[in-house]
Protein backbone atom coordinates (compact mmCIF):
# COMPACT_ATOMS: atom_id res chain seq x y z
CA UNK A 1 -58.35 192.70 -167.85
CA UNK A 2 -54.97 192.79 -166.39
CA UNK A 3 -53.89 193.09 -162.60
CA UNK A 4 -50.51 193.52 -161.05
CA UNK A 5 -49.03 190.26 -159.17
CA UNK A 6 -46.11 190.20 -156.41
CA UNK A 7 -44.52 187.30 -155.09
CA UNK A 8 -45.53 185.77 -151.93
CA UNK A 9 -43.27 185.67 -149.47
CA UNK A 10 -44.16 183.29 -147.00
CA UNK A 11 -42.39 179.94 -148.54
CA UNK A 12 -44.38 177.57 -147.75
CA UNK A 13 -46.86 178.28 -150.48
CA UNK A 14 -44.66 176.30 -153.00
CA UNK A 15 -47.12 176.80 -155.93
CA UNK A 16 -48.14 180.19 -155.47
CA UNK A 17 -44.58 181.23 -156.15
CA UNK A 18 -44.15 179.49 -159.02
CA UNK A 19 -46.95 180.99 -160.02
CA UNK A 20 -46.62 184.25 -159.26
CA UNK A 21 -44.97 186.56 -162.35
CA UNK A 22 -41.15 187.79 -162.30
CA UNK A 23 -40.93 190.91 -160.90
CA UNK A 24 -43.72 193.14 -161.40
CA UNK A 25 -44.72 191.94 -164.79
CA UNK A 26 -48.43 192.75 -166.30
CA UNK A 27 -50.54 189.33 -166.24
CA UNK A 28 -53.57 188.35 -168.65
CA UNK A 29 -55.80 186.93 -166.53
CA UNK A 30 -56.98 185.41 -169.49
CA UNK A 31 -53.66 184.21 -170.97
CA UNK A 32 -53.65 181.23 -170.17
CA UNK A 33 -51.01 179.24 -171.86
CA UNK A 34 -49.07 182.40 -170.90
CA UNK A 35 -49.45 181.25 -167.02
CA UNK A 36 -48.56 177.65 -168.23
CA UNK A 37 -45.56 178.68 -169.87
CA UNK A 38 -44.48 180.53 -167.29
CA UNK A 39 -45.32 177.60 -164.62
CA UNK A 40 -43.37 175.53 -166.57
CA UNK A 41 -40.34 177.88 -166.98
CA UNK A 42 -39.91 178.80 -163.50
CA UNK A 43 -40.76 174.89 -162.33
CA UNK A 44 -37.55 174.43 -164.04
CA UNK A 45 -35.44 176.92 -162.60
CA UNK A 46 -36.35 175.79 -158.93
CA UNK A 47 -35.91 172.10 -160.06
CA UNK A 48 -32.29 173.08 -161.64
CA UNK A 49 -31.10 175.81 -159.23
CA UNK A 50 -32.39 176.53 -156.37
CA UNK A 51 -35.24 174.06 -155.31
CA UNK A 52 -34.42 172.10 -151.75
CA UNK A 53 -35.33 168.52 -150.92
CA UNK A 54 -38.51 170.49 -149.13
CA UNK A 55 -40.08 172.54 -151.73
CA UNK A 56 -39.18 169.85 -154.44
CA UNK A 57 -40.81 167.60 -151.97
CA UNK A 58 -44.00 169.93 -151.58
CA UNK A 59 -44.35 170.07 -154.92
CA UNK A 60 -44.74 166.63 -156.18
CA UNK A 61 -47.24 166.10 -153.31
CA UNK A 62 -49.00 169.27 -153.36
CA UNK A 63 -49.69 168.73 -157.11
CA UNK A 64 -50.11 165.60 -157.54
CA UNK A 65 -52.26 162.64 -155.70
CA UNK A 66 -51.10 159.44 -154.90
CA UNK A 67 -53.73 156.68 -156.26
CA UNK A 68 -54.40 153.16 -156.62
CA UNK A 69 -54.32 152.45 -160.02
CA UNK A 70 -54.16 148.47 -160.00
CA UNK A 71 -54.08 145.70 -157.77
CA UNK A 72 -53.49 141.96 -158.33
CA UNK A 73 -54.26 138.84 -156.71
CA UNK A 74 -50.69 137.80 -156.87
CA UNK A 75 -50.53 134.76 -154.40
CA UNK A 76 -52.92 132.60 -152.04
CA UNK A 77 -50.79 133.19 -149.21
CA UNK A 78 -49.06 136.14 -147.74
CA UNK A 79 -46.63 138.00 -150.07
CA UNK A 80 -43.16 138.33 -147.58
CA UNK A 81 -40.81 140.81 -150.01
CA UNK A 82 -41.18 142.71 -153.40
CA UNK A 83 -38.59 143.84 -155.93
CA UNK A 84 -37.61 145.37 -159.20
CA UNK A 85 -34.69 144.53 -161.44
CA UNK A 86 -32.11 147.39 -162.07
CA UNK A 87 -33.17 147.96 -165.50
CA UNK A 88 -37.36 148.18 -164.01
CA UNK A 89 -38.49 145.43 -166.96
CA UNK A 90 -39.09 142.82 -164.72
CA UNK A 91 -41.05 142.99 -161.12
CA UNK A 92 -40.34 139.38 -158.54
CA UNK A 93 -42.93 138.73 -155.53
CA UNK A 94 -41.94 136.25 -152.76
CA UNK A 95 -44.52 134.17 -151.24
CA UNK A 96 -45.10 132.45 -148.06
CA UNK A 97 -45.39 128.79 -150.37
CA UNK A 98 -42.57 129.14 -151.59
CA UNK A 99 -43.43 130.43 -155.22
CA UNK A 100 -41.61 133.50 -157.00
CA UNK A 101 -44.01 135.23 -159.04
CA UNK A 102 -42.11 137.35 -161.90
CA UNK A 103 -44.15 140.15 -163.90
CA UNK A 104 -43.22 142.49 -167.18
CA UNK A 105 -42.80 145.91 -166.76
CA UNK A 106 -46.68 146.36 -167.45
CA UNK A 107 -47.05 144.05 -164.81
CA UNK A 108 -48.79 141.22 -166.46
CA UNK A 109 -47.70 137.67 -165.05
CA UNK A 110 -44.72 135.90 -167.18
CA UNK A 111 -43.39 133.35 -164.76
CA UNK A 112 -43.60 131.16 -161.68
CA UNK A 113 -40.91 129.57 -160.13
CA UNK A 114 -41.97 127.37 -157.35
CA UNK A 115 -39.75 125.84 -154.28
CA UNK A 116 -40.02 123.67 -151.62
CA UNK A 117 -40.27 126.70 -148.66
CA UNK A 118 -40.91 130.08 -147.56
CA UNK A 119 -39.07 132.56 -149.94
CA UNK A 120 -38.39 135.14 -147.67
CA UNK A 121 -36.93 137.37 -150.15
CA UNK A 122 -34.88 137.36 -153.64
CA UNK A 123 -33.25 140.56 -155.53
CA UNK A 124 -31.59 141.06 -159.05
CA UNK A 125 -27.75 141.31 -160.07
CA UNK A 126 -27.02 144.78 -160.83
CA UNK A 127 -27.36 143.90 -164.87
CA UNK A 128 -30.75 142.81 -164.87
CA UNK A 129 -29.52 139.40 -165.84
CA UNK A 130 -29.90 136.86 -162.47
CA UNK A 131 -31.96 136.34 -159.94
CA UNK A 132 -31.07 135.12 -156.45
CA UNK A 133 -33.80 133.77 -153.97
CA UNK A 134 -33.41 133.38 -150.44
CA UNK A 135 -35.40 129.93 -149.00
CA UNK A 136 -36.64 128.24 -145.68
CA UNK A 137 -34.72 125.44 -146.68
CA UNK A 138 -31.30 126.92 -146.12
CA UNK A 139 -30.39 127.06 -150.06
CA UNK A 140 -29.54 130.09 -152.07
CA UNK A 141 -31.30 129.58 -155.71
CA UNK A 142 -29.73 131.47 -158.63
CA UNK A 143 -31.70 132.24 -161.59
CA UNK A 144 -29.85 133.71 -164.78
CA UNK A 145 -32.22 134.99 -168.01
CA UNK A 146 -32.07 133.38 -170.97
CA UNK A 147 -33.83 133.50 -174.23
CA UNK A 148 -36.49 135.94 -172.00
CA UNK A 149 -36.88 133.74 -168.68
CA UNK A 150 -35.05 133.10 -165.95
CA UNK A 151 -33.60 129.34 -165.57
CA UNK A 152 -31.82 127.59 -162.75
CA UNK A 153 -28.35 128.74 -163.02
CA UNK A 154 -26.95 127.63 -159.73
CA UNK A 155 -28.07 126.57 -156.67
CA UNK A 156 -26.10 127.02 -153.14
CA UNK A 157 -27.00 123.97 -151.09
CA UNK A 158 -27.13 124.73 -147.20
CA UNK A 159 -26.15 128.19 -147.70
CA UNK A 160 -26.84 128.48 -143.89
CA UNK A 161 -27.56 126.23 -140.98
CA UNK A 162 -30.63 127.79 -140.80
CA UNK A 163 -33.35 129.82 -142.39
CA UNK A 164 -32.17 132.68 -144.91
CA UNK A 165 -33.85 135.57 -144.16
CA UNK A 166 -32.41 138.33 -146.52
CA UNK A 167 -30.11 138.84 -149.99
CA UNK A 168 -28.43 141.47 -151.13
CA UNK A 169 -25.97 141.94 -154.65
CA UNK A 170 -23.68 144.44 -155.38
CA UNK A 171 -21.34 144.38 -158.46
CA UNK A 172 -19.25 140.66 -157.86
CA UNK A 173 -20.43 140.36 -154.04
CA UNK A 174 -23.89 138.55 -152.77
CA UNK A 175 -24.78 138.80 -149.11
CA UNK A 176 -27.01 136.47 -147.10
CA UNK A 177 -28.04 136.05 -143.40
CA UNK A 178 -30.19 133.59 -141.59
CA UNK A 179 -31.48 132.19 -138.50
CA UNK A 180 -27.81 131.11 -137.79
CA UNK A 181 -27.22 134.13 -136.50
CA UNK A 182 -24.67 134.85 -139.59
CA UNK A 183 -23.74 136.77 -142.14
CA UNK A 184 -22.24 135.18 -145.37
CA UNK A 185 -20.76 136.90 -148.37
CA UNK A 186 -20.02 135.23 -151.49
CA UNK A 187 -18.28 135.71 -154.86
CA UNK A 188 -18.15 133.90 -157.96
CA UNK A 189 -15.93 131.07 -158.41
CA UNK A 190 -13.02 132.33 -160.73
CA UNK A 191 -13.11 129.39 -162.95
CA UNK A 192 -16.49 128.05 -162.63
CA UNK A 193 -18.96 130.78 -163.07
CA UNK A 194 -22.17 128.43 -162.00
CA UNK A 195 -20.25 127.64 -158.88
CA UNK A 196 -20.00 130.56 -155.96
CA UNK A 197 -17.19 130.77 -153.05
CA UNK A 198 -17.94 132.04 -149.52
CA UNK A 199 -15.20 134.66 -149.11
CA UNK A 200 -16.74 135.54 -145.57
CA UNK A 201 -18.37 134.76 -142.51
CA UNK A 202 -19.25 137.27 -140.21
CA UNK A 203 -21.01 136.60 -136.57
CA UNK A 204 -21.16 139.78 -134.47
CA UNK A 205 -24.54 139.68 -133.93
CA UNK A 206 -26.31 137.25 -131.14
CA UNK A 207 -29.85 136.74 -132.48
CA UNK A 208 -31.95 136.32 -135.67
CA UNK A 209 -30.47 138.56 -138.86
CA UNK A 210 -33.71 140.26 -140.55
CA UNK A 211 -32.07 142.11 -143.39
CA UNK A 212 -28.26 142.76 -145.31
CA UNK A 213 -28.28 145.63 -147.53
CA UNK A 214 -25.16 147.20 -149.50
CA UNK A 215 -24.03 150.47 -149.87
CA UNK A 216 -20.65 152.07 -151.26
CA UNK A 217 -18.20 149.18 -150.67
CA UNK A 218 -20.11 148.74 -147.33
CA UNK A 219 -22.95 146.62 -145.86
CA UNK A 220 -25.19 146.92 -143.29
CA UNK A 221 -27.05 144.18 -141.49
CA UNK A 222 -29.90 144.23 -138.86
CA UNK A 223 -31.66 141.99 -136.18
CA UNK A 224 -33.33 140.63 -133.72
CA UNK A 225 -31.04 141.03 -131.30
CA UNK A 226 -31.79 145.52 -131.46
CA UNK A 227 -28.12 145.42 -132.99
CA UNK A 228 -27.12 147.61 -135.90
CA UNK A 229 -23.27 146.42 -138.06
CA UNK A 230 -21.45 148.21 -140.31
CA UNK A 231 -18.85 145.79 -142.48
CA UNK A 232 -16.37 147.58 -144.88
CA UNK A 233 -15.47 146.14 -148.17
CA UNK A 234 -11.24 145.47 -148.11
CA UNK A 235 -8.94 143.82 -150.74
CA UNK A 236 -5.69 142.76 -149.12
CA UNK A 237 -3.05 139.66 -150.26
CA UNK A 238 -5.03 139.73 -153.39
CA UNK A 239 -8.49 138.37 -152.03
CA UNK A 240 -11.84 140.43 -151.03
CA UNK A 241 -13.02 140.53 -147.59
CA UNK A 242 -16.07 142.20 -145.34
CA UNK A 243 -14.90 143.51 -141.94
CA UNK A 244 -16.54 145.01 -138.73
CA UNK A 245 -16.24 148.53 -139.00
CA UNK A 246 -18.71 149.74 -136.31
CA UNK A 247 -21.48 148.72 -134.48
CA UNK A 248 -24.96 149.94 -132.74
CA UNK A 249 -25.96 148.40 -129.64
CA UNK A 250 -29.17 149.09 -127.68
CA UNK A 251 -29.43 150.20 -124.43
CA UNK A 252 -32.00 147.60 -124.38
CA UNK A 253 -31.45 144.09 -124.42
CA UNK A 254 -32.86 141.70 -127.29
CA UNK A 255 -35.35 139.81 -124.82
CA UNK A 256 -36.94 143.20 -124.18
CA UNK A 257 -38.73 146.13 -125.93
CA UNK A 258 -39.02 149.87 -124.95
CA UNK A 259 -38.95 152.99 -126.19
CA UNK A 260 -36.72 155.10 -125.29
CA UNK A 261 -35.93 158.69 -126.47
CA UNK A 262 -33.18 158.96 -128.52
CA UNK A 263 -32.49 155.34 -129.14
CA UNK A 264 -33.52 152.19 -130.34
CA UNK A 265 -35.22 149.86 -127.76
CA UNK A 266 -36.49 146.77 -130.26
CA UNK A 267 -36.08 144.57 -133.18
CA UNK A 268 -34.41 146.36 -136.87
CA UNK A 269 -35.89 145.19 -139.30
CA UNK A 270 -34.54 146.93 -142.44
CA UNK A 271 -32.35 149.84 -143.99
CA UNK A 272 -31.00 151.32 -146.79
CA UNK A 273 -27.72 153.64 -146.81
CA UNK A 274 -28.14 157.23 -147.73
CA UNK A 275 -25.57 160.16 -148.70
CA UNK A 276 -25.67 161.01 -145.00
CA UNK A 277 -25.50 157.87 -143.38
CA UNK A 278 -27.65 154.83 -142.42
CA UNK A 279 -31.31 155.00 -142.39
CA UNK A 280 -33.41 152.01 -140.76
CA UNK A 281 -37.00 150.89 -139.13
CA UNK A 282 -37.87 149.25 -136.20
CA UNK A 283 -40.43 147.15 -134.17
CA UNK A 284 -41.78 150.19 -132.39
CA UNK A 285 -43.03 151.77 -136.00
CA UNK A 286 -39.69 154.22 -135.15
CA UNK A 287 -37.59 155.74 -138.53
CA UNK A 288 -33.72 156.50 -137.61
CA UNK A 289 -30.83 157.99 -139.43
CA UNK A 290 -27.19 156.85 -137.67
CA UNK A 291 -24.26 158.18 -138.40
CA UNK A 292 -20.19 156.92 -138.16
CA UNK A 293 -19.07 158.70 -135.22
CA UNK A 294 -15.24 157.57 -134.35
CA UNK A 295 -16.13 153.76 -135.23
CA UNK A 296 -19.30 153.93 -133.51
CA UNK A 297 -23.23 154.19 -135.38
CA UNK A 298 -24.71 156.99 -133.13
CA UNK A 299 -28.27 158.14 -134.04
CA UNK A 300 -28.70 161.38 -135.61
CA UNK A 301 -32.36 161.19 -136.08
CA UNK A 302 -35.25 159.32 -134.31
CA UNK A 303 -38.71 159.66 -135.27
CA UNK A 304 -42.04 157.51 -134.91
CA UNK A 305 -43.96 157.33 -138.20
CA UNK A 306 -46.00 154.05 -137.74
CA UNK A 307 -48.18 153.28 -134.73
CA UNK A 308 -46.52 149.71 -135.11
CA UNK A 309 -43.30 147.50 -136.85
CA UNK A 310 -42.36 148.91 -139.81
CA UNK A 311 -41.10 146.04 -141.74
CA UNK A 312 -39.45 147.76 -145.29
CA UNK A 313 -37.99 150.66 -145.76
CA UNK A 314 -36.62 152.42 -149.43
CA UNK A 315 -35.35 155.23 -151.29
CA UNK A 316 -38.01 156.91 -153.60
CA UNK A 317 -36.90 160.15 -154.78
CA UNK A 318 -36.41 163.05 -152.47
CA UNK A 319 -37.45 161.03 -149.24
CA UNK A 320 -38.45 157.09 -148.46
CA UNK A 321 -41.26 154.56 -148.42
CA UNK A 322 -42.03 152.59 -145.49
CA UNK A 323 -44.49 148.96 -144.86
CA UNK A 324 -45.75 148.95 -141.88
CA UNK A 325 -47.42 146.55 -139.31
CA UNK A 326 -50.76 148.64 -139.19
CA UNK A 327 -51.64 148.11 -143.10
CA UNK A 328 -50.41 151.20 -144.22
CA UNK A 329 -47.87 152.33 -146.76
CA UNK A 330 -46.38 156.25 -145.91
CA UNK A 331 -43.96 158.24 -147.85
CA UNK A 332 -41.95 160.45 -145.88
CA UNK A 333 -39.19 162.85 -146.70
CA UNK A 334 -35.79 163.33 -145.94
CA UNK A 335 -37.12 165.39 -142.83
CA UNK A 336 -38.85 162.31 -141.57
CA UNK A 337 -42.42 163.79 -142.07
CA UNK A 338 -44.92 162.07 -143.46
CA UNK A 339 -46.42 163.48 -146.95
CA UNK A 340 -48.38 160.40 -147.94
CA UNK A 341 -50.39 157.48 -146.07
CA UNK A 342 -51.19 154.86 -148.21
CA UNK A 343 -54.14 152.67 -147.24
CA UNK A 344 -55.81 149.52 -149.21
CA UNK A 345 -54.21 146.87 -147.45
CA UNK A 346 -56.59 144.05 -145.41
CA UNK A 347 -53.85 143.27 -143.23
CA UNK A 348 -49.95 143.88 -142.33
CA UNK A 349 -47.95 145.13 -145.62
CA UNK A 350 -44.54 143.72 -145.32
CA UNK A 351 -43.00 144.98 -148.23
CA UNK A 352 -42.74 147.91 -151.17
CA UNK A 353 -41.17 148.51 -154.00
CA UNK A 354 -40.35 151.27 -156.75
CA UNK A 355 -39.32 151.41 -160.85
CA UNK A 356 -38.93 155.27 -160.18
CA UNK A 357 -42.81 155.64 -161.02
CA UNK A 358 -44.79 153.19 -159.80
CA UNK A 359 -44.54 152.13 -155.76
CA UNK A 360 -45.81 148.76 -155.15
CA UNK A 361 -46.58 147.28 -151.79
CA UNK A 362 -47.55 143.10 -150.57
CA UNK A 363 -48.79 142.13 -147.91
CA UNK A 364 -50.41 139.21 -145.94
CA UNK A 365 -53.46 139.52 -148.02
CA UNK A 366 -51.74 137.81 -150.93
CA UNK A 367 -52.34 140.98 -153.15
CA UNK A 368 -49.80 142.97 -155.23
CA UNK A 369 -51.14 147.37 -155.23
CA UNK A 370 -49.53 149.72 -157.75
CA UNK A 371 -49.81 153.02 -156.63
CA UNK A 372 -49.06 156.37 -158.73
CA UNK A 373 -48.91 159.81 -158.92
């Protein structure tokens, strides 16, 4: 039996048109592994050519269903920040008592490393090889992996004043801020490589730092205090350097929180740089996308995803993942719509994480979910 097939031409009906046959081409409707040759063919073509971030977007959740294929009693107290090492072999969680649980890349428990407060968060060097933890005790631990777990390498005694909040690493350059209201940046001694030099200080903000993140020779920190700062990397007289390149300020002052259109009324909690600009989450559950405009962050989007704080944001794929507040994960695209809610969670999720497969999320209820398409 054979039947003559056009294409559809209404767009949003991703699947149909890959589907559909070229032209007006004769179709076995019993062929098969004709049709799944043909799926596969033209799949390709949109994927190499001509496919935008929203069909290829519509695709892998049209086809595909997010699931829950594991989860893991990780800690006995609530989980505060989740990451993966560059090269994806080795997952840390950060944990209210202090402990930084490491896992293989089949996510089966290989180390502990305990300390005496609240890890608020930790990251990898960009070779896979250190680890840097962030504690409620001021100090900056340094991990470096040897002979297939990680050892104390260095640690950075009273790092800050106050409690560290965040870290960040990018290529020679780690960033930390705190309580102290600071930024710090800091750089490998040249002759002692256990031993690390603060190369910067930077205090524009007025309140409580909750995350640094890098981008291209730039970083981005965000606070309490509903403030926004852009530092640019510089090199001048033969030594590195962070400087204030631009700022956001809300209209609204950090004692206060509203929402207003258009702007940012609350506490930032996180961020991640994107090829168009700045992308961070707020108190108010709010996603926004600012842009350099003439030394000054404007915001270029503004859109409410989360009926509460949204505490992590990241890149994953095409669009983002958020943690939010209300015990839900979402992945949203680069539109700001949300494709997937996530729900498993018994109580605020306050961080996720992805190996380009797998997205991970922890939470208050101590427990580590692997999701997947």
């Amino acid at each position: 039996m054979y039947c003559r097939l056009s294409k559809i031409a209404t767009t949003p009906n991703l699947v149909n048109r890959l589907l559909s046959p070229i032209a007006s081409e004769l179709v076995s409707l019993t062929d098969f592994s004709f049709d799944i040759m043909r799926l596969i063919n033209n799949l390709i073509c949109y994927l190499l050519f001509c496919m935008s971030n929203r069909y290829s977007q519509y695709w892998s959740t049209s086809l595909h269903q997010m699931k829950l294929v594991k989860k893991l009693q990780a800690h006995n107290d609530r989980i505060w920040h989740a990451c993966f090492s560059q090269n994806n072999q080795f997952l840390a969680t950060c944990c209210a008592d202090g402990q930084v649980n490491l896992y293989s890349a089949d996510y089966k428990l290989i180390q502990q490393l305990p300390h005496p407060a609240t890890v608020r968060q930790c990251c990898f060097s960009d070779d896979s090889t250190k680890l840097y933890v962030a504690c409620y005790n001021c100090n900056l631990y340094v991990y470096a992996l040897e002979d297939n777990e990680f050892k104390t390498f260095a640690i950075l005694e009273k790092a800050h004043s106050k409690e560290i909040k965040s870290v960040a690493v990018q290529r020679k350059f780690i960033a930390t801020c705190a309580r102290d209201r600071c930024v710090h940046i800091w750089k490998t001694n040249q002759m002692y490589e256990d031993d690390y030099d603060c190369i910067s200080v930077l205090q524009t903000h007025t309140q409580d730092i909750k995350s640094v993140f890098f981008g291209q020779k730039q970083l981005c920190s965000v606070g309490y205090d509903n403030t926004i700062c852009l530092y640019n990397e510089q090199f001048m007289d033969e030594e590195f350097d962070y400087q204030l390149k631009a700022i956001y300020k809300s209209p609204v002052g950090p004692e206060e929180e509203t929402d207003i259109a258009n702007e940012i009324g609350c506490t930032v909690w996180s961020g991640v740089f994107n090829d168009q600009g700045i992308v961070v989450v707020d108190q108010l559950g709010y996603i926004s996308l600012l842009q350099l405009d003439n030394d000054k962050l404007v915001i270029k989007a503004h859109k409410k995803i989360h009926s509460s704080a949204i505490y992590k944001v990241i890149k994953s794929g095409l669009g983002y993942v958020t943690a939010g507040q209300d015990g839900s994960v979402k992945i949203i695209n680069n539109q700001f719509e949300i494709d997937w809610e996530l729900k498993g969670h018994t109580g605020e999720v306050n961080s996720v994480a992805t190996n380009g497969k797998d997205i991970v999320s922890v939470g208050d209820d101590g427990i580590l979910y692997i999701w997947n398409w």
